[in-house]
Protein backbone atom coordinates (compact mmCIF):
# COMPACT_ATOMS: atom_id res chain seq x y z
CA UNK A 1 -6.49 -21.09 -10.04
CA UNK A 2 -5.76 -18.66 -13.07
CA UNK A 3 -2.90 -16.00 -13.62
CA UNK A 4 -3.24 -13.46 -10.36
CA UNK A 5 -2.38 -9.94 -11.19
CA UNK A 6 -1.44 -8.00 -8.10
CA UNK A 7 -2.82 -4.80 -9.03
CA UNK A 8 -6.44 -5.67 -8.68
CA UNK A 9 -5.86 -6.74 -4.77
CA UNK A 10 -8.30 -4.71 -3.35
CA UNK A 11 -9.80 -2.69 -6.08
CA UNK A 12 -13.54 -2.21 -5.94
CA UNK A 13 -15.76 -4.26 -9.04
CA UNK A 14 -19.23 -3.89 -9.74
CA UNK A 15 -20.43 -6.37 -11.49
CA UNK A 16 -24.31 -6.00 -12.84
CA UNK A 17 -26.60 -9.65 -13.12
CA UNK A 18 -24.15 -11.10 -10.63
CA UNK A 19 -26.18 -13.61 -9.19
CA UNK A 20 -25.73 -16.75 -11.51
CA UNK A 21 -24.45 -17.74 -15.31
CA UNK A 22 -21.33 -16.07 -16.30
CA UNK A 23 -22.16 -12.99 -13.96
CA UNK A 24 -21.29 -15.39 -11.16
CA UNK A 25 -18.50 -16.92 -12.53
CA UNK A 26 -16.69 -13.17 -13.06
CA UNK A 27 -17.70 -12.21 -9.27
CA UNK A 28 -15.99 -15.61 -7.76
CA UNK A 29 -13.11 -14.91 -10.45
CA UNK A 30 -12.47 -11.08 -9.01
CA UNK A 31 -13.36 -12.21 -5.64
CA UNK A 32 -10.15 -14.88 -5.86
CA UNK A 33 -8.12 -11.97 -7.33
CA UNK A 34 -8.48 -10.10 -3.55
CA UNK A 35 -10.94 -7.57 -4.90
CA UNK A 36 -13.98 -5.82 -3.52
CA UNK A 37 -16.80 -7.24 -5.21
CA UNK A 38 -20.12 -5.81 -5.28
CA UNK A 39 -22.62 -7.28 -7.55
CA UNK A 40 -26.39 -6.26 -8.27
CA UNK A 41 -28.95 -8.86 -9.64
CA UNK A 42 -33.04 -8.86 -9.20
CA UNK A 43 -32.48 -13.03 -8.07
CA UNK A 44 -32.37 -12.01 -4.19
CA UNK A 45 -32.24 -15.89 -3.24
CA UNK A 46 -29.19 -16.97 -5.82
CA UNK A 47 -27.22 -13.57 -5.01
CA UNK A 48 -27.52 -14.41 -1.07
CA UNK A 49 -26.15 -17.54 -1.69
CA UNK A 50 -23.38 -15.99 -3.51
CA UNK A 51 -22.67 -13.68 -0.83
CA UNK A 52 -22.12 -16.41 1.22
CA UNK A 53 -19.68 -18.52 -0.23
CA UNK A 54 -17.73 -15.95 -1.21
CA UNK A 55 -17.51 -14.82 2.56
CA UNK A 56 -16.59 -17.87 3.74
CA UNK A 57 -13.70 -18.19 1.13
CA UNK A 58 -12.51 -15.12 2.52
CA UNK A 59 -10.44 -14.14 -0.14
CA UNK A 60 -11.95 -10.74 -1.22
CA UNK A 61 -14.72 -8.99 0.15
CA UNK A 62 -18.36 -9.56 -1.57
CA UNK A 63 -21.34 -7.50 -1.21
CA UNK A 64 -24.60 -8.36 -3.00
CA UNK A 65 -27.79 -5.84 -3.54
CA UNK A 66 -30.83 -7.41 -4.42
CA UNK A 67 -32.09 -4.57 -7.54
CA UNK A 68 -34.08 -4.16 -10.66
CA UNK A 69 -31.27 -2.79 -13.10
CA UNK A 70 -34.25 -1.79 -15.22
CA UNK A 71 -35.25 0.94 -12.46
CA UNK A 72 -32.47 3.54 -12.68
CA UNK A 73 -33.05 4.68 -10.07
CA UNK A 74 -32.71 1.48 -7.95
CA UNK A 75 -29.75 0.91 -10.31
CA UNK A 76 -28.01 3.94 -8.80
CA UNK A 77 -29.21 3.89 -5.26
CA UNK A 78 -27.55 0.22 -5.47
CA UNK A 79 -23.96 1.42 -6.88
CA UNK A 80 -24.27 3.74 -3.94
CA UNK A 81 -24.09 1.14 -1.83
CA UNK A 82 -21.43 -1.01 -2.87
CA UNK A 83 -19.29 2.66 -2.93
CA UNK A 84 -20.41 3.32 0.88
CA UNK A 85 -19.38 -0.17 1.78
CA UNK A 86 -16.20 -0.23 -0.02
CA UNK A 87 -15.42 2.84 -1.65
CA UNK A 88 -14.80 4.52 -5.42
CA UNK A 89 -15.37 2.15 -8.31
CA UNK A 90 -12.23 0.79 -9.82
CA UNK A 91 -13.92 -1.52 -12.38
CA UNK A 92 -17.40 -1.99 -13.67
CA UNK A 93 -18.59 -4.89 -15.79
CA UNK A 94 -21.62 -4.83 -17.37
CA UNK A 95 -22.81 -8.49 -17.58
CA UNK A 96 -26.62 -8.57 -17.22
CA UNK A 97 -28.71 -9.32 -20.07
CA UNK A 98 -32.16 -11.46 -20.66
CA UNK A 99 -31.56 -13.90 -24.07
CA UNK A 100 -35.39 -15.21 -23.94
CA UNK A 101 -35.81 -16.40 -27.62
CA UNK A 102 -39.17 -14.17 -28.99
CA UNK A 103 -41.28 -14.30 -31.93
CA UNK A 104 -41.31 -10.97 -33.96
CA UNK A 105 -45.21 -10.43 -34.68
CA UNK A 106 -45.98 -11.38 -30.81
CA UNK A 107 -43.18 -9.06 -29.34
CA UNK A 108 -45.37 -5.51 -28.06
CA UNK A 109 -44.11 -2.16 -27.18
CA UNK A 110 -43.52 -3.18 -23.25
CA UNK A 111 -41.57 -6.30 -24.08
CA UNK A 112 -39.55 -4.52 -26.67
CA UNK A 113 -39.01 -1.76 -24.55
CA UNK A 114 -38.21 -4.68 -21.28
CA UNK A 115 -35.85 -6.65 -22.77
CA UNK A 116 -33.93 -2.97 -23.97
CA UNK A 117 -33.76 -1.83 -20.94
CA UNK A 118 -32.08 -5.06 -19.66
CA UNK A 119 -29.66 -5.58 -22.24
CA UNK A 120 -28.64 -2.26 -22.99
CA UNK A 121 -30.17 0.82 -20.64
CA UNK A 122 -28.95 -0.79 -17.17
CA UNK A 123 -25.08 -0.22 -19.47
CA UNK A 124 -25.42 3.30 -20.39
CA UNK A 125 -26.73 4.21 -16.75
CA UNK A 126 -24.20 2.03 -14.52
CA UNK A 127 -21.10 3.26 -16.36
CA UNK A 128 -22.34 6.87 -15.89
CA UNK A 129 -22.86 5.98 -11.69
CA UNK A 130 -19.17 5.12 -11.59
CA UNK A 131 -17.67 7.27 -14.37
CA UNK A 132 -17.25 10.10 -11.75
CA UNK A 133 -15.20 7.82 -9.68
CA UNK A 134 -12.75 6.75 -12.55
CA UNK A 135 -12.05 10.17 -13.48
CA UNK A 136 -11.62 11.86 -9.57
CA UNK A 137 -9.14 8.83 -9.78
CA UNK A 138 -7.76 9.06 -13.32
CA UNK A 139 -8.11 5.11 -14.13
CA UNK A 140 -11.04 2.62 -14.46
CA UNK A 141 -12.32 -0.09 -16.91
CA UNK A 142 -15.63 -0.89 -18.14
CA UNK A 143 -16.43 -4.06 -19.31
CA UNK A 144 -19.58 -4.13 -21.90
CA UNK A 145 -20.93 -7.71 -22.28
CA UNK A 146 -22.34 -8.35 -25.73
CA UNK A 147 -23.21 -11.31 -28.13
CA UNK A 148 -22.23 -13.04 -31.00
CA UNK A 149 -25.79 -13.76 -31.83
CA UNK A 150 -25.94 -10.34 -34.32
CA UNK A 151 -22.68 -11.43 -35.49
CA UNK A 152 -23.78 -14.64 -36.76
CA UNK A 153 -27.19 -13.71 -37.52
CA UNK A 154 -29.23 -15.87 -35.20
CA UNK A 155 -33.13 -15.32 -35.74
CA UNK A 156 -35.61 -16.17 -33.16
CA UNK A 157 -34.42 -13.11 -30.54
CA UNK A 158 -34.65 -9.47 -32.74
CA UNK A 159 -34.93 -7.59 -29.80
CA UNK A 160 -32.19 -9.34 -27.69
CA UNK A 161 -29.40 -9.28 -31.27
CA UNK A 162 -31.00 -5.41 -31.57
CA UNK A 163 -29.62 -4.41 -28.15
CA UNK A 164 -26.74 -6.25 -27.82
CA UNK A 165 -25.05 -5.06 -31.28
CA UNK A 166 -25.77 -1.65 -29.97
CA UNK A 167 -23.29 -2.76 -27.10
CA UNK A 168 -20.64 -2.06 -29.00
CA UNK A 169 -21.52 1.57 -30.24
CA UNK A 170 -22.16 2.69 -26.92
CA UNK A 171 -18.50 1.17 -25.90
CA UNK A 172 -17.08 2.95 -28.33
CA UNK A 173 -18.61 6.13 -27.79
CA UNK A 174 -17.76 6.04 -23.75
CA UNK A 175 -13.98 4.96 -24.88
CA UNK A 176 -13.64 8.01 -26.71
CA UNK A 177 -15.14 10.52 -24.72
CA UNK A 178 -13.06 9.11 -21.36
CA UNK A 179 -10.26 7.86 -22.71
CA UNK A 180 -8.05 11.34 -21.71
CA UNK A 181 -9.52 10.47 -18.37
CA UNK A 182 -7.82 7.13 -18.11
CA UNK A 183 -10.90 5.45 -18.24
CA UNK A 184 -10.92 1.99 -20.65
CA UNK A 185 -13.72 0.68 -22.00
CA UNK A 186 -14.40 -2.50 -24.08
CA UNK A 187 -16.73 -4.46 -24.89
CA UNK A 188 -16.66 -8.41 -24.82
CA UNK A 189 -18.74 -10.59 -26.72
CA UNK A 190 -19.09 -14.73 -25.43
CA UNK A 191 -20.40 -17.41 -27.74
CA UNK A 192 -22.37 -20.05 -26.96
CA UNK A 193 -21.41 -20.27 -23.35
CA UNK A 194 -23.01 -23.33 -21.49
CA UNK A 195 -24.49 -21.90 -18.78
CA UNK A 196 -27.51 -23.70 -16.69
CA UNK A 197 -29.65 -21.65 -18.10
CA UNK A 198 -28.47 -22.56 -21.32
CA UNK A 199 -28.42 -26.05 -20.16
CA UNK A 200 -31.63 -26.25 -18.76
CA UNK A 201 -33.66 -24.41 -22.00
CA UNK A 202 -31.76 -24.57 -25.11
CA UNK A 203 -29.27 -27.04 -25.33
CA UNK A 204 -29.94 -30.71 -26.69
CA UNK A 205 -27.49 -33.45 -28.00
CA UNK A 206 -28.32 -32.45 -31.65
CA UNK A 207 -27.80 -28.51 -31.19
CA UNK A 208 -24.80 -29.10 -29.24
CA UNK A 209 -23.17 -30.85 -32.32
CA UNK A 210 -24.53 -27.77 -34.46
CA UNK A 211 -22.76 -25.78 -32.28
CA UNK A 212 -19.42 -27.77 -32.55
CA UNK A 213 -19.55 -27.59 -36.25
CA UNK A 214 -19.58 -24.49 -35.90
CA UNK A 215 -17.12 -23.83 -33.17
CA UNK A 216 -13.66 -24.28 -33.88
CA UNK A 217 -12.48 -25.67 -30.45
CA UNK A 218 -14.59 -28.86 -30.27
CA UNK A 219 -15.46 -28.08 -26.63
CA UNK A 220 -18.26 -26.95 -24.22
CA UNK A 221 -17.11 -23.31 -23.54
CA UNK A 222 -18.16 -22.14 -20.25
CA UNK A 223 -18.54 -19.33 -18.11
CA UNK A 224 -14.95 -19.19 -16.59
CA UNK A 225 -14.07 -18.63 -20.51
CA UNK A 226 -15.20 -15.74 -20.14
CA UNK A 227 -14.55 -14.83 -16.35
CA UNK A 228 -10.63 -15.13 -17.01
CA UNK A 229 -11.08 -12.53 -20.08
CA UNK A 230 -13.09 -10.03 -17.78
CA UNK A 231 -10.87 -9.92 -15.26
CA UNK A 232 -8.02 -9.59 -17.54
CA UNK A 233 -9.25 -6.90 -19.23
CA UNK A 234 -10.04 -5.19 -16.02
CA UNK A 235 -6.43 -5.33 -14.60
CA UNK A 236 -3.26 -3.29 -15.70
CA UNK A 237 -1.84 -5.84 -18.10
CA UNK A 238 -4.36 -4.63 -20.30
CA UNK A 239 -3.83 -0.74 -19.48
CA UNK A 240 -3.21 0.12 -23.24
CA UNK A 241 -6.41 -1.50 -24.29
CA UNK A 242 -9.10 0.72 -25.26
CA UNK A 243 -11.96 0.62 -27.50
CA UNK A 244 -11.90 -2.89 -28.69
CA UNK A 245 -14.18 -5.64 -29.08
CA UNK A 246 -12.65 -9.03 -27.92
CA UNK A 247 -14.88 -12.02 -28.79
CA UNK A 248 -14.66 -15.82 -27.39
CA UNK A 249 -16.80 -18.02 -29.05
CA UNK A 250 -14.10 -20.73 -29.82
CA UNK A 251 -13.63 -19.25 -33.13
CA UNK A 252 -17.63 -19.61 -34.33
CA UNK A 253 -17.52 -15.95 -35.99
């Protein structure tokens, strides 16, 4: 168990691609904080599963919707659940995103225009759901998930680096324009995190010891790396931060 802080007990999350990765990791983490979790994902059979273990933890309430984040309309109609279940949004954390590695010359205008609105459309449209609910209650945070991968100018992924370094505009944009609302909003940008996805498709013994060359910790970092800087950010410890970027990558960039 990690730091508690009292003032998220019972505060209502969203959290978007939810299901698995470090989206699951940041649900259980809120969940053990006492908070009302909903989270959206289109993997109906992982999220389920979620559900359950969460309810029979019992320590915060969890609510999963099965949704397409790339249908904004589904995308809303499923915020609108997790609000009639549990009420205003406190905190919203933007976590879902597709990294599938892509040539450049085979990439067309639908899977450009796919993996966009996964990585950064489902953000812009999710924080304007629950803005309305920060303001009526003059706090919230927003947590924008980005990448390093633009930072450190990985190849092999334009579309994927393309959307997520627009992450941080758009959190910059929405911190300004709601800050004198009390709404926060930063964005928060994981490494290499060994994920079984990661696991499963990317990482060998010779790219993990790229990776630690790299890396200043000489360590797997994993999702609860980042879970424990989400919820942070999300609770009133952080209330004067605003606008900023925080990246964990084990000190790669």
């Amino acid at each position: 168990m990690g730091a508690i802080y009292p003032d998220l007990k019972g505060r209502v999350v969203i959290v978007t691609g939810g299901a698995g990765g470090i989206g699951a990791s940041i649900v259980r983490a809120f969940a053990a904080q006492g908070c009302r979790v909903g989270f959206l994902d289109v993997d109906a059979v992982r999220g389920a599963a979620l559900e359950a273990e969460l309810d029979s933890l019992g320590d915060g309430a969890a609510a999963f919707v099965s949704c397409d984040l790339t249908d904004v309309d589904a995308l809303r109609a499923a915020i609108g659940q997790v609000r009639d279940r549990f009420g205003p949004v406190d905190a919203l954390i933007n976590n879902a995103a597709h990294d599938e590695r892509h040539a450049t010359l085979d990439v067309t205008e639908a899977y450009w225009d796919r993996r966009i609105a996964v990585n950064l459309k489902h953000q812009f449209f999710a924080a304007q759901s629950v803005l309305p609910d920060m303001m009526a209650q003059g706090r919230g945070s927003i947590l924008n998930l980005g990448s390093t991968s633009w930072m450190i100018g990985q190849g092999g992924m334009a579309a994927y680096t393309a959307s997520k370094s627009a992450v941080l505009g758009l959190t910059r944009s929405l911190a300004r324009d709601f800050g004198e609302h009390g709404v926060r909003v930063n964005a928060l940008a994981p490494g290499w995190i060994m994920t079984e996805r990661q696991l499963e498709h990317w990482v060998t013994p010779e790219t993990e010891k790229d990776i630690y060359k790299n890396q200043c910790l000489k360590r797997r970092l994993v999702p609860e790396d980042i879970a424990r800087v989400a919820v942070f950010l999300s609770s009133e410890e952080a209330s004067a931060i605003t606008n900023q970027h925080y990246v964990v990558d084990g000190g790669w960039t």
